[in-house]
C-alpha atoms as a PDB file:
ATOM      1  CA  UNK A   1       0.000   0.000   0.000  1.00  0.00           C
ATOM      2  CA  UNK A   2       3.098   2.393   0.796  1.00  0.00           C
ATOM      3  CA  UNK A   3       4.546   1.378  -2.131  1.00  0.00           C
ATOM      4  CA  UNK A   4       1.734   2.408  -4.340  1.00  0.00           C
ATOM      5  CA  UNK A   5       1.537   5.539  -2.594  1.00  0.00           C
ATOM      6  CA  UNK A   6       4.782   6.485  -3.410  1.00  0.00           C
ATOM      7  CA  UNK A   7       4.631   4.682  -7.145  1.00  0.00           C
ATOM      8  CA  UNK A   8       1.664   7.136  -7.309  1.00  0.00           C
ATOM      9  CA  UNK A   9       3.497  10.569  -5.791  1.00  0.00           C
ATOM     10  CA  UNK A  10       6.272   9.756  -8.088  1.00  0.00           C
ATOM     11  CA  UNK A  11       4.467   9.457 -10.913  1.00  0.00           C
ATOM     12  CA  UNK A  12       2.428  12.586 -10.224  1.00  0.00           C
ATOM     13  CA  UNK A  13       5.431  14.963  -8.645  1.00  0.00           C
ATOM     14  CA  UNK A  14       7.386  13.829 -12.424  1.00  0.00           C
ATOM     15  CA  UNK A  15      10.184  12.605 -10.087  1.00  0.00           C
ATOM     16  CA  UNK A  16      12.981  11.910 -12.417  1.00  0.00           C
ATOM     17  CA  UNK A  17      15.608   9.566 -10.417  1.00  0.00           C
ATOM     18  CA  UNK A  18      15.983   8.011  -7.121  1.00  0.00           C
ATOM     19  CA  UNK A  19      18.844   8.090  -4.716  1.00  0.00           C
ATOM     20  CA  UNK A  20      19.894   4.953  -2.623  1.00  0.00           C
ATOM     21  CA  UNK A  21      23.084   4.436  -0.206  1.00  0.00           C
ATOM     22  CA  UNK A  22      25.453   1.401  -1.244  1.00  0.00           C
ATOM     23  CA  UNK A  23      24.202  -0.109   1.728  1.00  0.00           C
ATOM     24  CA  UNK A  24      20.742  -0.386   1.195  1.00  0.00           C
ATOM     25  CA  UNK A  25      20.114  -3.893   0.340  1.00  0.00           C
ATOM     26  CA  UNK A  26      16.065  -3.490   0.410  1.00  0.00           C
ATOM     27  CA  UNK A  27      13.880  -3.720  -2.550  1.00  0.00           C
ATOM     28  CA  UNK A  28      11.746  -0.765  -2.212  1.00  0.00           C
ATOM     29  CA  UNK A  29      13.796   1.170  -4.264  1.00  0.00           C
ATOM     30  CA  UNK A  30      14.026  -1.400  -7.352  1.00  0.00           C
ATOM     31  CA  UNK A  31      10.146  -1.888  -7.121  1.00  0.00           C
ATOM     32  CA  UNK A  32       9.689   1.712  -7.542  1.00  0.00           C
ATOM     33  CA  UNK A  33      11.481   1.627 -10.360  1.00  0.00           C
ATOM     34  CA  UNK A  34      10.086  -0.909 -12.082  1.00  0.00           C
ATOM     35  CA  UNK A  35       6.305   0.509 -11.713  1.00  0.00           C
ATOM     36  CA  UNK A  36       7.428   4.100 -12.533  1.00  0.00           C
ATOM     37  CA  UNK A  37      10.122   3.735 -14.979  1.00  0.00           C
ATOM     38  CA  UNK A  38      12.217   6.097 -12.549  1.00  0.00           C
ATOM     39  CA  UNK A  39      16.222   5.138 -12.673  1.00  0.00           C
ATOM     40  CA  UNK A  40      17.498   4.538  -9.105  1.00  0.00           C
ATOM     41  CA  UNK A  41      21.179   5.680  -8.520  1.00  0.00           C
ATOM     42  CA  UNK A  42      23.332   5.552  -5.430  1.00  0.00           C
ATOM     43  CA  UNK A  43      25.085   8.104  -3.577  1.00  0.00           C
ATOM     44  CA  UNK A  44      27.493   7.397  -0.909  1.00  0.00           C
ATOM     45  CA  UNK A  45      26.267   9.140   2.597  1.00  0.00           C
ATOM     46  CA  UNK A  46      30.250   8.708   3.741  1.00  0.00           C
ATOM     47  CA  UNK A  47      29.084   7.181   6.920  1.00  0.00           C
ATOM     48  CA  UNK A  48      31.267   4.517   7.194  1.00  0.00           C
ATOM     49  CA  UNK A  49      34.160   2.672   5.041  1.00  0.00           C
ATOM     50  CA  UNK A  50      37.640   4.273   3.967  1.00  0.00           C
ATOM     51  CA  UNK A  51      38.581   6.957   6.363  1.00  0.00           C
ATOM     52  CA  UNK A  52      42.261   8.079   4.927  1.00  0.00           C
ATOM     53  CA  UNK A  53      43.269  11.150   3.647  1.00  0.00           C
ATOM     54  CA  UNK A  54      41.249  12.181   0.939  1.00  0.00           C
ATOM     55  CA  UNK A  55      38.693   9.600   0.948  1.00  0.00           C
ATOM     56  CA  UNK A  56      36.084  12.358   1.713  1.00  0.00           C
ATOM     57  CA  UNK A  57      37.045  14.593  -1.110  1.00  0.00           C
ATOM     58  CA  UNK A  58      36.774  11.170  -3.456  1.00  0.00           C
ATOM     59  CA  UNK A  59      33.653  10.220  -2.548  1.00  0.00           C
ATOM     60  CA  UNK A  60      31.722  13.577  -2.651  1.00  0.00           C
ATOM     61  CA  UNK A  61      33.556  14.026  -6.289  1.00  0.00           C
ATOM     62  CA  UNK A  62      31.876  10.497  -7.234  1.00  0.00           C
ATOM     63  CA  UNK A  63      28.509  11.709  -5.555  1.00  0.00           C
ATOM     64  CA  UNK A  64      28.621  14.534  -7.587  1.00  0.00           C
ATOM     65  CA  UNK A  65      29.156  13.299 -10.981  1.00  0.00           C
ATOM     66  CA  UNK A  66      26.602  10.570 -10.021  1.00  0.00           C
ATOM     67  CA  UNK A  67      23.852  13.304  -9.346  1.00  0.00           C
ATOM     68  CA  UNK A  68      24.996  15.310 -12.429  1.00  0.00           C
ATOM     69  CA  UNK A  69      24.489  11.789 -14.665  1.00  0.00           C
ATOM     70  CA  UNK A  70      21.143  11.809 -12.558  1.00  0.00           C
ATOM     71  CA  UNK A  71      20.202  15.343 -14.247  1.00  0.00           C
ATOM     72  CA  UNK A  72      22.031  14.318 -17.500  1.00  0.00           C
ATOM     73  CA  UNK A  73      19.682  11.428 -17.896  1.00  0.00           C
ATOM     74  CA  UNK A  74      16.287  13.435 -16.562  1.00  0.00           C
ATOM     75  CA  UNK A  75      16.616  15.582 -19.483  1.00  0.00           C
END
């Protein structure tokens, strides 16, 4: 019923992507996709994994081109 709800709001808002964390191992996201046509992508929330010098800086560059293929792709 949730998921509907949201297939629904998506549809309706013209959401044009969807943003997971490499963690997330639930299918929510993929379900969405599949009943909206919406392309899911994943950004890292830097919350945990390689803390040395620079890994910050690495990861938001990687976020960033993700979103900006996110956009690319929304047309």
């Amino acid at each position: 019923k949730r998921l509907a709800h949201l297939s629904d709001k998506i549809k309706n808002e013209h959401i044009k992507a969807l943003f997971t964390e490499p963690s997330y191992k639930g299918s929510a996201a993929s379900i969405l996709s599949e009943s909206t046509g919406v392309k899911v992508y994943s950004i890292d929330p830097v919350t945990s994994g390689d803390m040395s010098d620079g890994s910050y800086v690495s990861i938001m560059k990687s976020n960033t081109q993700t979103i900006k293929e996110a956009l690319s792709d929304a047309g």
